[in-house]
C-alpha atoms as a PDB file:
ATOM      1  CA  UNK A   1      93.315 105.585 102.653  1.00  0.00           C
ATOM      2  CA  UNK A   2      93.064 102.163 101.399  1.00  0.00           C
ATOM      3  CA  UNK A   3      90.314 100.695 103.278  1.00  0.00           C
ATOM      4  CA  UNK A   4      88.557 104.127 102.189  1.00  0.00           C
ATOM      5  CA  UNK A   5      89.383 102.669  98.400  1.00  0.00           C
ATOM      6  CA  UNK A   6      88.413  99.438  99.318  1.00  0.00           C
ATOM      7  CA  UNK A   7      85.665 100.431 100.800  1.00  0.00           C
ATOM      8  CA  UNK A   8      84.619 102.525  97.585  1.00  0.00           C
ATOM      9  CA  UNK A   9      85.417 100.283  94.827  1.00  0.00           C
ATOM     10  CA  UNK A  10      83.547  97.361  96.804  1.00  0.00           C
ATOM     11  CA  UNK A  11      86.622  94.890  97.483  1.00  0.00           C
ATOM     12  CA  UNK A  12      85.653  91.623  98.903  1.00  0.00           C
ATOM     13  CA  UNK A  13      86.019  91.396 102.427  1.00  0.00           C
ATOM     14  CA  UNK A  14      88.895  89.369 101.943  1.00  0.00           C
ATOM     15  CA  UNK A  15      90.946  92.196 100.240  1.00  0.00           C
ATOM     16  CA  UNK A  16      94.348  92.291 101.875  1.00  0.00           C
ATOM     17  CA  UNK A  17      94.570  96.393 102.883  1.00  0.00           C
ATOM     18  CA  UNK A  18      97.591  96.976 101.665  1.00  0.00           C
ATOM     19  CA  UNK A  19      99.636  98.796  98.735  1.00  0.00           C
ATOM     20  CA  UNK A  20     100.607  95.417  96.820  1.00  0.00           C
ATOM     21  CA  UNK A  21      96.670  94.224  97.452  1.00  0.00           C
ATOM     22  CA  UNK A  22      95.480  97.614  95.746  1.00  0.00           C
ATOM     23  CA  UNK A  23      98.076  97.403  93.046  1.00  0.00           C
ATOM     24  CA  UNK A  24      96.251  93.961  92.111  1.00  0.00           C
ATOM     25  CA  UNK A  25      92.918  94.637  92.831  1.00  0.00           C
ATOM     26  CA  UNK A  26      93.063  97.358  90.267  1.00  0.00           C
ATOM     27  CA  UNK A  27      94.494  95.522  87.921  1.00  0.00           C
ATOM     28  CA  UNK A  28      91.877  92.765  88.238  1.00  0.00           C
ATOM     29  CA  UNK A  29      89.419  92.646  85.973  1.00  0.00           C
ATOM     30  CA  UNK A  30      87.413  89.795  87.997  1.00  0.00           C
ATOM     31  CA  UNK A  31      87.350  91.643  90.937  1.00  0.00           C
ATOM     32  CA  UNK A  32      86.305  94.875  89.755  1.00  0.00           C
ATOM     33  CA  UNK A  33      83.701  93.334  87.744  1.00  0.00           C
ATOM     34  CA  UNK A  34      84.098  95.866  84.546  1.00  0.00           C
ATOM     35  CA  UNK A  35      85.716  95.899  81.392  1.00  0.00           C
ATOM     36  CA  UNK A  36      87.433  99.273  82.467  1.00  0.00           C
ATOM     37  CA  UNK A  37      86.865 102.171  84.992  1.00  0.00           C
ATOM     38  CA  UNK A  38      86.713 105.621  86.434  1.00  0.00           C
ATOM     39  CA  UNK A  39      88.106 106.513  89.666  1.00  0.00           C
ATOM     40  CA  UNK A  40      87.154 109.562  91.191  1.00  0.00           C
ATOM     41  CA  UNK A  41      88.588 110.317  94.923  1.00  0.00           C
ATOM     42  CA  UNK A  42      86.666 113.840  96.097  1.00  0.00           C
ATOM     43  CA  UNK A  43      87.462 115.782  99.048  1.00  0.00           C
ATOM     44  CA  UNK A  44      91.183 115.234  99.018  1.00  0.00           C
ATOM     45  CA  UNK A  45      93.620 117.463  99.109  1.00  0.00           C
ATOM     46  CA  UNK A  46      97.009 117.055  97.090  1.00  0.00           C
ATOM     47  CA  UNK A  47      98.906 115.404  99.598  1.00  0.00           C
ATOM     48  CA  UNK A  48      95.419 112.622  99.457  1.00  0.00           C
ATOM     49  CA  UNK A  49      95.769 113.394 103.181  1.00  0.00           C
ATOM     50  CA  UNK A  50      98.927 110.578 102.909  1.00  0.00           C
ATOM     51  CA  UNK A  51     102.391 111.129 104.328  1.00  0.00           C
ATOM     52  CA  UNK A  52     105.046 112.313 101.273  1.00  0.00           C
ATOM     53  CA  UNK A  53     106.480 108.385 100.945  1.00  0.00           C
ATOM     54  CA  UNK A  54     102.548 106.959 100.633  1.00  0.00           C
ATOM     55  CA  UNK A  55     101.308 109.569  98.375  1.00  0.00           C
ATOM     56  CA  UNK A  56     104.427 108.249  96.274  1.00  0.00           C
ATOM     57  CA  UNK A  57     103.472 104.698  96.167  1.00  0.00           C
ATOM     58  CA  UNK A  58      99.560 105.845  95.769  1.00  0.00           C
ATOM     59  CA  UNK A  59     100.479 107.716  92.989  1.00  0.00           C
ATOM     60  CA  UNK A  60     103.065 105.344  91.544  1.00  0.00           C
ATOM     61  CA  UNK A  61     100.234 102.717  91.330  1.00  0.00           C
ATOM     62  CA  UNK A  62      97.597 105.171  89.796  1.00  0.00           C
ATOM     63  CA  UNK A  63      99.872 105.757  87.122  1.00  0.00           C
ATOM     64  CA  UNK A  64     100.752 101.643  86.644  1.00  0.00           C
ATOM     65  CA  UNK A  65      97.008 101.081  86.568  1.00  0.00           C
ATOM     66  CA  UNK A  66      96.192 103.553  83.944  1.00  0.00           C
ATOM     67  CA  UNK A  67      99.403 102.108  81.780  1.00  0.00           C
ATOM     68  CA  UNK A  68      98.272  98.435  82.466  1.00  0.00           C
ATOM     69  CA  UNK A  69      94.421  99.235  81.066  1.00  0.00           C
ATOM     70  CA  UNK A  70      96.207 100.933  78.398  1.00  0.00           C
ATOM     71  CA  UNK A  71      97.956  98.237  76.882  1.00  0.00           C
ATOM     72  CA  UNK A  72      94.974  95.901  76.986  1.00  0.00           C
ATOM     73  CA  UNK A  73      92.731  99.078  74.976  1.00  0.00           C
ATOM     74  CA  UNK A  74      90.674  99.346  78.236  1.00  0.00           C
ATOM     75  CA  UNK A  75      89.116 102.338  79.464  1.00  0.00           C
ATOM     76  CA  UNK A  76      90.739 103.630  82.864  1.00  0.00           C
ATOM     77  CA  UNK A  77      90.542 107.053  85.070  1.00  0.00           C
ATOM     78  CA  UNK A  78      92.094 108.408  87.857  1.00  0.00           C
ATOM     79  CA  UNK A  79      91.275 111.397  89.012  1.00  0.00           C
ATOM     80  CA  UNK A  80      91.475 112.829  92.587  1.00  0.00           C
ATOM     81  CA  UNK A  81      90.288 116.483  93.507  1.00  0.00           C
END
């Protein structure tokens, strides 16, 4: 799942592959390039195809990247389908 979203969003090949790596990559306006974003994941199913605890943490960091872009009046999507 993450490589997949590294893989997507274009993370340098030194991206760590790893939930506190993704957390900060998302929340890096350097690294994504952008002065805000939309992040579509197709084909998945609810679950994101992650066990119960990951699709926690995957979720829980969706949500703190939406609030972070927030509070700095930055456009920021998450959607998953």
């Amino acid at each position: 799942f993450i490589a997949a979203l590294a893989a997507g969003a274009q993370f340098p090949a030194e991206f760590g592959m790893n939930w506190d790596a993704l957390a900060d990559a998302l929340c890096d306006a350097q690294l994504l390039k952008a002065t805000g974003f939309v992040l579509v994941l197709r084909n998945t199913s609810n679950s994101l195809g992650l066990a119960v605890n990951d699709r926690e943490i995957a979720l829980d960091i969706f949500a703190d990247t939406v609030l972070y872009w927030q509070q700095r009046r930055q456009p920021c999507w998450i959607f998953y389908a």
